[in-house]
PDB file of N, CA and C in Angstrom:
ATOM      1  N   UNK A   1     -17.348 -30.837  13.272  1.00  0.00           N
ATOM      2  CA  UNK A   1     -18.392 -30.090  12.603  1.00  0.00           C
ATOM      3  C   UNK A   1     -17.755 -28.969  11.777  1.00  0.00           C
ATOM      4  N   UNK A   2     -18.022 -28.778  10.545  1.00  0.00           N
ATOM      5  CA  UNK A   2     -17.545 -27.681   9.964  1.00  0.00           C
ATOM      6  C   UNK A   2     -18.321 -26.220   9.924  1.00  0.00           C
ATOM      7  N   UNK A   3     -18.106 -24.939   9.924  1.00  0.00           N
ATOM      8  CA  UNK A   3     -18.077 -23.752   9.592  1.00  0.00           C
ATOM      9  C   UNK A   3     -17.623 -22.952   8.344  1.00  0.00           C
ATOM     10  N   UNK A   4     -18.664 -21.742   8.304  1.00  0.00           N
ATOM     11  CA  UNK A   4     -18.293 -21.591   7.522  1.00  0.00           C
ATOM     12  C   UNK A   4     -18.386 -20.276   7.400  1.00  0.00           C
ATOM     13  N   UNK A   5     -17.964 -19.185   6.740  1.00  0.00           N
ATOM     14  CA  UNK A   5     -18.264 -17.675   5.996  1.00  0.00           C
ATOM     15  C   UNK A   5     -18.505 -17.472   4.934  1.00  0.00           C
ATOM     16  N   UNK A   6     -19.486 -16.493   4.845  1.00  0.00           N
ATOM     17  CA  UNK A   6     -19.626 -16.318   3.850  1.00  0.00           C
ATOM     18  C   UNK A   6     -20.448 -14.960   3.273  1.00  0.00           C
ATOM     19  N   UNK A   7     -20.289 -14.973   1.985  1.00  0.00           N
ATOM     20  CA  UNK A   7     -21.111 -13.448   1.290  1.00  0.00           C
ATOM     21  C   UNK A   7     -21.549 -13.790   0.195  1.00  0.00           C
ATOM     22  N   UNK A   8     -23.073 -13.159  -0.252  1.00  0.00           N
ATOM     23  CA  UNK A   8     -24.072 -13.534  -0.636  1.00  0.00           C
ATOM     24  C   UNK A   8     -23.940 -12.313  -1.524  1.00  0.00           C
ATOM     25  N   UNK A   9     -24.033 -12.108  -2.655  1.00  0.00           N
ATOM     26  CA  UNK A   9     -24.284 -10.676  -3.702  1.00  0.00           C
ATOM     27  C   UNK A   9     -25.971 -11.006  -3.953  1.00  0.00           C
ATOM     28  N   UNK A  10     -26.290  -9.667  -3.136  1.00  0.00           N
ATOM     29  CA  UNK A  10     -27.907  -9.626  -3.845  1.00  0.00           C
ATOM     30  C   UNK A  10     -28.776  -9.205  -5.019  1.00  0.00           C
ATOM     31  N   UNK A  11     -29.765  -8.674  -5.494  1.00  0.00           N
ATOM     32  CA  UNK A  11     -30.175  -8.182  -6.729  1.00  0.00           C
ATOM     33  C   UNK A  11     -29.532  -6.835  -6.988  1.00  0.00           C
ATOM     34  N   UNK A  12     -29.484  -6.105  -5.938  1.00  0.00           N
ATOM     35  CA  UNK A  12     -29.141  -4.965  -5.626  1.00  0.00           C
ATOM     36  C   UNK A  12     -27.825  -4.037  -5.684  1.00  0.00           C
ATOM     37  N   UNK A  13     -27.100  -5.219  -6.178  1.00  0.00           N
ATOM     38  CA  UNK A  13     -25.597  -5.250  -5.806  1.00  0.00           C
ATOM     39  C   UNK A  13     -24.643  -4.816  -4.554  1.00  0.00           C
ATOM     40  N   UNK A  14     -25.501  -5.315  -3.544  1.00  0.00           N
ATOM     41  CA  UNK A  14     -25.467  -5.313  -2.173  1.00  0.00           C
ATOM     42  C   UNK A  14     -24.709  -6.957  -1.766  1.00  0.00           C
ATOM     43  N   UNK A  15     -24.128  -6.787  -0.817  1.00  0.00           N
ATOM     44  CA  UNK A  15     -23.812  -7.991  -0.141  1.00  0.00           C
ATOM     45  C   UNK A  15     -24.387  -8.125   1.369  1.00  0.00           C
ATOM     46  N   UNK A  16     -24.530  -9.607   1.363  1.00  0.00           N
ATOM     47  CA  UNK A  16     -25.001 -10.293   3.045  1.00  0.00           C
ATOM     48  C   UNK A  16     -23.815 -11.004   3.579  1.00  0.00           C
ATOM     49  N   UNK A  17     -23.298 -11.089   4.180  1.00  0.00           N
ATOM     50  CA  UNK A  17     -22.111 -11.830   5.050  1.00  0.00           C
ATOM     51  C   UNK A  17     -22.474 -12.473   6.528  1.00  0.00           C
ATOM     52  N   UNK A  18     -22.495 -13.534   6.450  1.00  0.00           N
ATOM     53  CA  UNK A  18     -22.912 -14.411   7.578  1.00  0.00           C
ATOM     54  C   UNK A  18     -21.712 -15.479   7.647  1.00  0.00           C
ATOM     55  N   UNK A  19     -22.121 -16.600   8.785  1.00  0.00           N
ATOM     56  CA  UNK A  19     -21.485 -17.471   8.809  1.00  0.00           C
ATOM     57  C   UNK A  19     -22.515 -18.740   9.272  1.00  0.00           C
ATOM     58  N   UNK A  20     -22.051 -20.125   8.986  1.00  0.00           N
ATOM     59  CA  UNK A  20     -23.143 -21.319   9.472  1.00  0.00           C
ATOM     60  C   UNK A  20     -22.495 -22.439   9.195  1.00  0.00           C
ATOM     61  N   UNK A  21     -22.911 -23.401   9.667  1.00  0.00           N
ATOM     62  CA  UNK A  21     -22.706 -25.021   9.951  1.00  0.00           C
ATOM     63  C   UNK A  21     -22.878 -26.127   8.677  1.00  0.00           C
ATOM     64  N   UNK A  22     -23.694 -25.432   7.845  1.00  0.00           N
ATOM     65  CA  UNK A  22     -24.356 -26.022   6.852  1.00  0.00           C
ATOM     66  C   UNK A  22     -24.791 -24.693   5.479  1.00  0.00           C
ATOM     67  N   UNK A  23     -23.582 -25.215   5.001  1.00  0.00           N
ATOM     68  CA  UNK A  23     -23.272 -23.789   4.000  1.00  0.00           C
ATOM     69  C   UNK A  23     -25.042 -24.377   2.767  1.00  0.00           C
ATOM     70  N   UNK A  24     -25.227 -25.381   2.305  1.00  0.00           N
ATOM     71  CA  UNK A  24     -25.938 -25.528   1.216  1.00  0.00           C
ATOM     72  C   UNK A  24     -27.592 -25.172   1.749  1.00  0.00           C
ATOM     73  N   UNK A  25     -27.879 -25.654   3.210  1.00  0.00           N
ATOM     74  CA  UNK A  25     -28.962 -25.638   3.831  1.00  0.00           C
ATOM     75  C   UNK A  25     -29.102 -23.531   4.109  1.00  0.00           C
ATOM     76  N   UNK A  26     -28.434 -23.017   4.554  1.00  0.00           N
ATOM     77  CA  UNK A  26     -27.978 -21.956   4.941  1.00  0.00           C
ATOM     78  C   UNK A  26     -28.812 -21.000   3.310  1.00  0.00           C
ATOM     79  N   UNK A  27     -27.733 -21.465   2.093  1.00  0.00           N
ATOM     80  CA  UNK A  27     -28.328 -20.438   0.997  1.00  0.00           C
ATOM     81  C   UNK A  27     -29.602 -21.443   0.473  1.00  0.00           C
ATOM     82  N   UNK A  28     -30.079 -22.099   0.965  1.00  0.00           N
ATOM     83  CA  UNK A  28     -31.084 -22.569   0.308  1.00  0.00           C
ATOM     84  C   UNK A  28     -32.673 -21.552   1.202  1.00  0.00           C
ATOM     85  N   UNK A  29     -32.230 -21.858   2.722  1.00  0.00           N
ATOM     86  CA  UNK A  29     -32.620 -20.753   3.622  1.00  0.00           C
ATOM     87  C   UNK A  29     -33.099 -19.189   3.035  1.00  0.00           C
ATOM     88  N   UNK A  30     -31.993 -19.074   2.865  1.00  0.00           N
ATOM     89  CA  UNK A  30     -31.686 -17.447   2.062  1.00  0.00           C
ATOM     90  C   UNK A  30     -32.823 -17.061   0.826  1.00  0.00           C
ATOM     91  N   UNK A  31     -32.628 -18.543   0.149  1.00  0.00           N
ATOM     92  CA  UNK A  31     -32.753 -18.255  -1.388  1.00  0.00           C
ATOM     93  C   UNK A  31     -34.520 -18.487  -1.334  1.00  0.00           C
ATOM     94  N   UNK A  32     -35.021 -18.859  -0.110  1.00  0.00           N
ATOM     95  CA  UNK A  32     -36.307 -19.131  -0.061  1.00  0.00           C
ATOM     96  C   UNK A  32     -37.664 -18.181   0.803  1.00  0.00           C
ATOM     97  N   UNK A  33     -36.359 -17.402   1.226  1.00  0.00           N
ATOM     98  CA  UNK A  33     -36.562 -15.664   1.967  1.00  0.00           C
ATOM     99  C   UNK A  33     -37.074 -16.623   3.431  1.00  0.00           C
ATOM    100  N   UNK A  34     -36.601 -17.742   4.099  1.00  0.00           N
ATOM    101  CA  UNK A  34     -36.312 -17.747   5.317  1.00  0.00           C
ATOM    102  C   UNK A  34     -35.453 -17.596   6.066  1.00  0.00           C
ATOM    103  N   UNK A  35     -34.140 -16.621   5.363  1.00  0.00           N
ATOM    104  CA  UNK A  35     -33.426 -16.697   6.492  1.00  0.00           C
ATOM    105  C   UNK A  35     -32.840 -15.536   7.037  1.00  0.00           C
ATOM    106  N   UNK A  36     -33.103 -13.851   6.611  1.00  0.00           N
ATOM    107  CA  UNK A  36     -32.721 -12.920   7.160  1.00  0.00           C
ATOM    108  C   UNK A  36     -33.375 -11.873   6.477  1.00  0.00           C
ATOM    109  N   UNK A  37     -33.912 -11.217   7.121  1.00  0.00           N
ATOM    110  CA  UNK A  37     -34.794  -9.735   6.678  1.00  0.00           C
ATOM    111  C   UNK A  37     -34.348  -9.313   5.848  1.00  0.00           C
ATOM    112  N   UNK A  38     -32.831  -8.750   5.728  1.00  0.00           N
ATOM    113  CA  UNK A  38     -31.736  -8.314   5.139  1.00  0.00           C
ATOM    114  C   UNK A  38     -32.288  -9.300   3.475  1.00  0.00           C
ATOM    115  N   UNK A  39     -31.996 -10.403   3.423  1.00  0.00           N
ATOM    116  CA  UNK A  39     -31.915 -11.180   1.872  1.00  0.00           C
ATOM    117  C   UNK A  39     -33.209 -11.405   1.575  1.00  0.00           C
ATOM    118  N   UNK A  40     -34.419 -11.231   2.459  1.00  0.00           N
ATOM    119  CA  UNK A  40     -36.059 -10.845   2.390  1.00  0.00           C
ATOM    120  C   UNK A  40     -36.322  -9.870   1.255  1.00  0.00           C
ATOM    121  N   UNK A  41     -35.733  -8.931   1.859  1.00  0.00           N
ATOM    122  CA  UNK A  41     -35.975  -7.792   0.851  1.00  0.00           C
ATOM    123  C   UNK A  41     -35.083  -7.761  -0.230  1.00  0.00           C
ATOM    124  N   UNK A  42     -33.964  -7.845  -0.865  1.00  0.00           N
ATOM    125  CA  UNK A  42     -33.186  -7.303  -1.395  1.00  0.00           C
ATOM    126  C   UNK A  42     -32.482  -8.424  -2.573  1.00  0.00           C
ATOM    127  N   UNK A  43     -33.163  -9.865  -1.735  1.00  0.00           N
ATOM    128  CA  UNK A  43     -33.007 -11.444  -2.613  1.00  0.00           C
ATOM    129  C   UNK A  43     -31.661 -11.584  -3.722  1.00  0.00           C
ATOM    130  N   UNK A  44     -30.997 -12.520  -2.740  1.00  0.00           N
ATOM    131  CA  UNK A  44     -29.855 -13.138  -2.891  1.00  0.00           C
ATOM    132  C   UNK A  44     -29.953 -13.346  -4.577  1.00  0.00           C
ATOM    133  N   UNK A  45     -28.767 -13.005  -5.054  1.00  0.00           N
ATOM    134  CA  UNK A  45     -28.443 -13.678  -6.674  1.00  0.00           C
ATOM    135  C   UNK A  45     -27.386 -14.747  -6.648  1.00  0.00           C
ATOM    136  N   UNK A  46     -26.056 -14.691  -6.015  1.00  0.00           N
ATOM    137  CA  UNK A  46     -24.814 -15.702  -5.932  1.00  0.00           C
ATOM    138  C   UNK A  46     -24.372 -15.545  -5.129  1.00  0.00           C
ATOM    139  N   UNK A  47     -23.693 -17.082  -4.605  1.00  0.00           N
ATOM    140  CA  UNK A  47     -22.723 -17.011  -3.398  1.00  0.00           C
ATOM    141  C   UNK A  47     -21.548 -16.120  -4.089  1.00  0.00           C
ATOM    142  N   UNK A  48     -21.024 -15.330  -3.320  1.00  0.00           N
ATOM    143  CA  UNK A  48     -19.825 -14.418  -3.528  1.00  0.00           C
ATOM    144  C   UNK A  48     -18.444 -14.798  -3.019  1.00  0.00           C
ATOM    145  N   UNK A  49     -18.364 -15.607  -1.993  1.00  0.00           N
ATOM    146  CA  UNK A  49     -17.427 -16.002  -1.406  1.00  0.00           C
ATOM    147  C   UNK A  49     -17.616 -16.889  -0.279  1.00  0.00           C
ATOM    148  N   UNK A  50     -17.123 -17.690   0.260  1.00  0.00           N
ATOM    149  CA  UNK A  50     -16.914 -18.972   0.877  1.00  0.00           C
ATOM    150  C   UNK A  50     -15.845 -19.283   1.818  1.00  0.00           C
ATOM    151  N   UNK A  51     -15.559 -20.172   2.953  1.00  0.00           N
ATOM    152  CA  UNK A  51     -14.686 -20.218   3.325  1.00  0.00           C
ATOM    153  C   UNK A  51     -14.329 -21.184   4.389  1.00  0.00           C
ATOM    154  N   UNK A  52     -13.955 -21.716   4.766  1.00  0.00           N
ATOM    155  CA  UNK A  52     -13.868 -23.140   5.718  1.00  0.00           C
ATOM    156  C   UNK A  52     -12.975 -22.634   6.815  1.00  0.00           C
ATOM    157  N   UNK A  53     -14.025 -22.961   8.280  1.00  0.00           N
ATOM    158  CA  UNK A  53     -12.903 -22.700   9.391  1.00  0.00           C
ATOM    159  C   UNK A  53     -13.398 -24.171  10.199  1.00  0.00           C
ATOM    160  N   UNK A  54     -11.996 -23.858  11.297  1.00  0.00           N
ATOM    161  CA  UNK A  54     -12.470 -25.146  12.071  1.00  0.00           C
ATOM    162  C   UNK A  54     -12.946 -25.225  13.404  1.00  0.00           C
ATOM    163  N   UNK A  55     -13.327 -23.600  13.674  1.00  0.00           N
ATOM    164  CA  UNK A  55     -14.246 -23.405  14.958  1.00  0.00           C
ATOM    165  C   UNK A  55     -15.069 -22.297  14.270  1.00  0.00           C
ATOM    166  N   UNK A  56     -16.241 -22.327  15.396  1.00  0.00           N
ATOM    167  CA  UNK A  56     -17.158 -21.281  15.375  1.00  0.00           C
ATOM    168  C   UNK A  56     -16.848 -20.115  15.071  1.00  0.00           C
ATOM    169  N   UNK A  57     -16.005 -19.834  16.447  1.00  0.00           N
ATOM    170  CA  UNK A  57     -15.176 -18.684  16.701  1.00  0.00           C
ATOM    171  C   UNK A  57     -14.729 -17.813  15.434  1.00  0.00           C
ATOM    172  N   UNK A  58     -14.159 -18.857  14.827  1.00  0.00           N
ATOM    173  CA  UNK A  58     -12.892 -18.384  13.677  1.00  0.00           C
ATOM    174  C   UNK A  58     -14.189 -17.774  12.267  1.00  0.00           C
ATOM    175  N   UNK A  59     -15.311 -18.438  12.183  1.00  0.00           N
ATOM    176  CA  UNK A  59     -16.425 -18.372  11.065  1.00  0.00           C
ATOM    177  C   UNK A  59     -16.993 -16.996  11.514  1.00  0.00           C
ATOM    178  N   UNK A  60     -17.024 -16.331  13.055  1.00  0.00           N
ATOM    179  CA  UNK A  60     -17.737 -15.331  13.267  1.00  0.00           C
ATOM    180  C   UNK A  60     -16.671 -14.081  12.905  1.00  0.00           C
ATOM    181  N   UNK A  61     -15.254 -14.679  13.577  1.00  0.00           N
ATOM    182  CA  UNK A  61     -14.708 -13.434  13.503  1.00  0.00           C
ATOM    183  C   UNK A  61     -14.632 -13.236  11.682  1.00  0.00           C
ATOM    184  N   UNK A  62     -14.300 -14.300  11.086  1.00  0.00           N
ATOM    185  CA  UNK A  62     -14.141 -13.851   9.735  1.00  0.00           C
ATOM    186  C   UNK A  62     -15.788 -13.417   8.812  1.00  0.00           C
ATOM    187  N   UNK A  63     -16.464 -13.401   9.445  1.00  0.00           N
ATOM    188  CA  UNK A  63     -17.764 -12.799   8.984  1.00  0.00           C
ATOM    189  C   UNK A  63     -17.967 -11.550   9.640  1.00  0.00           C
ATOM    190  N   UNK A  64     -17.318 -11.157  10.547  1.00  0.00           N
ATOM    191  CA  UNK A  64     -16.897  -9.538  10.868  1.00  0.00           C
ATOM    192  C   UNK A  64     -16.280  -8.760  10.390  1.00  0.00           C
ATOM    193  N   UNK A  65     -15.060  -9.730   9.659  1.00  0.00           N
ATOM    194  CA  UNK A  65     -14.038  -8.486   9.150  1.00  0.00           C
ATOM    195  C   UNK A  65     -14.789  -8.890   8.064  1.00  0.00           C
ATOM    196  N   UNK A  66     -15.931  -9.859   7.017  1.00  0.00           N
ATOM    197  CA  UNK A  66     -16.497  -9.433   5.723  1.00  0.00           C
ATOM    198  C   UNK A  66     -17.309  -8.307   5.930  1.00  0.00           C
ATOM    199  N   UNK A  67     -17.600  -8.005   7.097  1.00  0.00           N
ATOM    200  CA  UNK A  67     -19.007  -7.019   6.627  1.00  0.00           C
ATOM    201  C   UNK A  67     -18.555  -5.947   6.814  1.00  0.00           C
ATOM    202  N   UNK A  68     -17.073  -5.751   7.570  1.00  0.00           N
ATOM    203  CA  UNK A  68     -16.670  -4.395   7.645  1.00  0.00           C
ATOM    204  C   UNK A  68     -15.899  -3.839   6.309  1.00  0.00           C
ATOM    205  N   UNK A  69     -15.920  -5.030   5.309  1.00  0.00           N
ATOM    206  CA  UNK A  69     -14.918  -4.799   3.982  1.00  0.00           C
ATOM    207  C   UNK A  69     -15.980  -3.827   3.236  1.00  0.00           C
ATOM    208  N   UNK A  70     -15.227  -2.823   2.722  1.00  0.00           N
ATOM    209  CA  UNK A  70     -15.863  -2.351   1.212  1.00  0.00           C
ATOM    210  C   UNK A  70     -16.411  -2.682   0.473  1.00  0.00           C
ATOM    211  N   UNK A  71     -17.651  -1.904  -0.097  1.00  0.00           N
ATOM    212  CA  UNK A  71     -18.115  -2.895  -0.911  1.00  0.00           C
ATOM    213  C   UNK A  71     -16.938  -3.312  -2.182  1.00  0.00           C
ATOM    214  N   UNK A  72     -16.334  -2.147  -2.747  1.00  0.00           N
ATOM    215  CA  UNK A  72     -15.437  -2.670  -3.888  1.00  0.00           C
ATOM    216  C   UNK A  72     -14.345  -4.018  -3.009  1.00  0.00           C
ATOM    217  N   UNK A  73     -13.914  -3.789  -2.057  1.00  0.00           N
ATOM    218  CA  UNK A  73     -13.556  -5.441  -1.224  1.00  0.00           C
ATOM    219  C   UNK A  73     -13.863  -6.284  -1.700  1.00  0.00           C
ATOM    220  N   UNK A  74     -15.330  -6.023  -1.083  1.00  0.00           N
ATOM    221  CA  UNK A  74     -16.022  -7.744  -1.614  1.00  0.00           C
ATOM    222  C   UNK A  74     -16.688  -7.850  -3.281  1.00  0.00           C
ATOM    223  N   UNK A  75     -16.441  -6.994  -3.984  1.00  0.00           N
ATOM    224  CA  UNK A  75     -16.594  -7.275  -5.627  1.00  0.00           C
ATOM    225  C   UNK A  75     -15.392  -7.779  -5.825  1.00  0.00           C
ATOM    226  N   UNK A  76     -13.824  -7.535  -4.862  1.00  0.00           N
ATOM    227  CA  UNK A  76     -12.551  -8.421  -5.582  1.00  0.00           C
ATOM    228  C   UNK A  76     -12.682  -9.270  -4.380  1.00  0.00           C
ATOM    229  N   UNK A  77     -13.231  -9.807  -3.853  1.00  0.00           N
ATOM    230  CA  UNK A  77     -13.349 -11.050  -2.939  1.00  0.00           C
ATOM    231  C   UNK A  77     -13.957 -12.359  -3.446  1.00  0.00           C
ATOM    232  N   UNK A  78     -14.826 -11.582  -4.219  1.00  0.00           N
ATOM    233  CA  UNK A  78     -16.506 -12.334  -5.294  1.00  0.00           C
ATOM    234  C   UNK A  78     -15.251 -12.633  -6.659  1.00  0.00           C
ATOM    235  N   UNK A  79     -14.562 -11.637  -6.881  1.00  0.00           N
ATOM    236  CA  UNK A  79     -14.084 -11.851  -8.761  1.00  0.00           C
ATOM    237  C   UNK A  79     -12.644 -12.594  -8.048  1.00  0.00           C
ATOM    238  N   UNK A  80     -12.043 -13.318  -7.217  1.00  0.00           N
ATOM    239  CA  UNK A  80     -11.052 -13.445  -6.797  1.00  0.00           C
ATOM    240  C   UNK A  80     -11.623 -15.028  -6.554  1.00  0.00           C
ATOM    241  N   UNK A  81     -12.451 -14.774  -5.417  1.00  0.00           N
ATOM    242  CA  UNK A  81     -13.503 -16.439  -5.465  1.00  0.00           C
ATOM    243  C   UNK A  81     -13.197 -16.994  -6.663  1.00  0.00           C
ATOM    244  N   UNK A  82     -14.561 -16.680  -7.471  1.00  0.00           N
ATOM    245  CA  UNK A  82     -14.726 -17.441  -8.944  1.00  0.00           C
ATOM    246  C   UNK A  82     -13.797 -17.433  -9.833  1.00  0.00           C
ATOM    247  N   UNK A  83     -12.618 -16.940  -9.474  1.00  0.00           N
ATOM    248  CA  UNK A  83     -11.072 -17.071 -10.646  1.00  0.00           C
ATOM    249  C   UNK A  83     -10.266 -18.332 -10.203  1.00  0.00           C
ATOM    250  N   UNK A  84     -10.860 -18.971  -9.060  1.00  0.00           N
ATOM    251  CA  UNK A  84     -10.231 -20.143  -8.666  1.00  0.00           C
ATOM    252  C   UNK A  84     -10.626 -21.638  -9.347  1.00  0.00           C
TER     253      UNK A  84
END
């Protein structure tokens, strides 16, 4: 089963950082304001960053150290992503 991390840039220029099983089902979730209070209010614009692990474990811890990043972090996490 795959995992995953990830960060969401909202209208706001805020980020969401989660992790899940089913990355497309997950922002479709998001993008339809069922899937976190947090992206309810504040509504997702682009995936920001992405990431493939091969346990749970590994998808939570790396969705811990995203949310503890800076926001300027995750603007070169987001412009670092999409340069690939």
């Amino acid at each position: 089963m795959p995992f995953f991390s990830y960060l969401l840039q909202c209208a706001d220029d805020s980020f969401y950082a989660g992790w899940t099983t089913n990355i497309e089902n997950r922002l479709e979730a998001h993008n339809s304001g069922k899937a976190s209070r947090y992206t309810r209010s504040r509504l997702p614009v682009q995936l920001a960053y992405v990431a493939h692990h091969a346990s749970q474990s590994e998808a939570m811890k790396n969705e811990a150290i995203l949310k503890n990043k800076t926001h300027r972090e995750k603007k070169q996490l987001m412009d670092e992503f999409y340069a690939k």
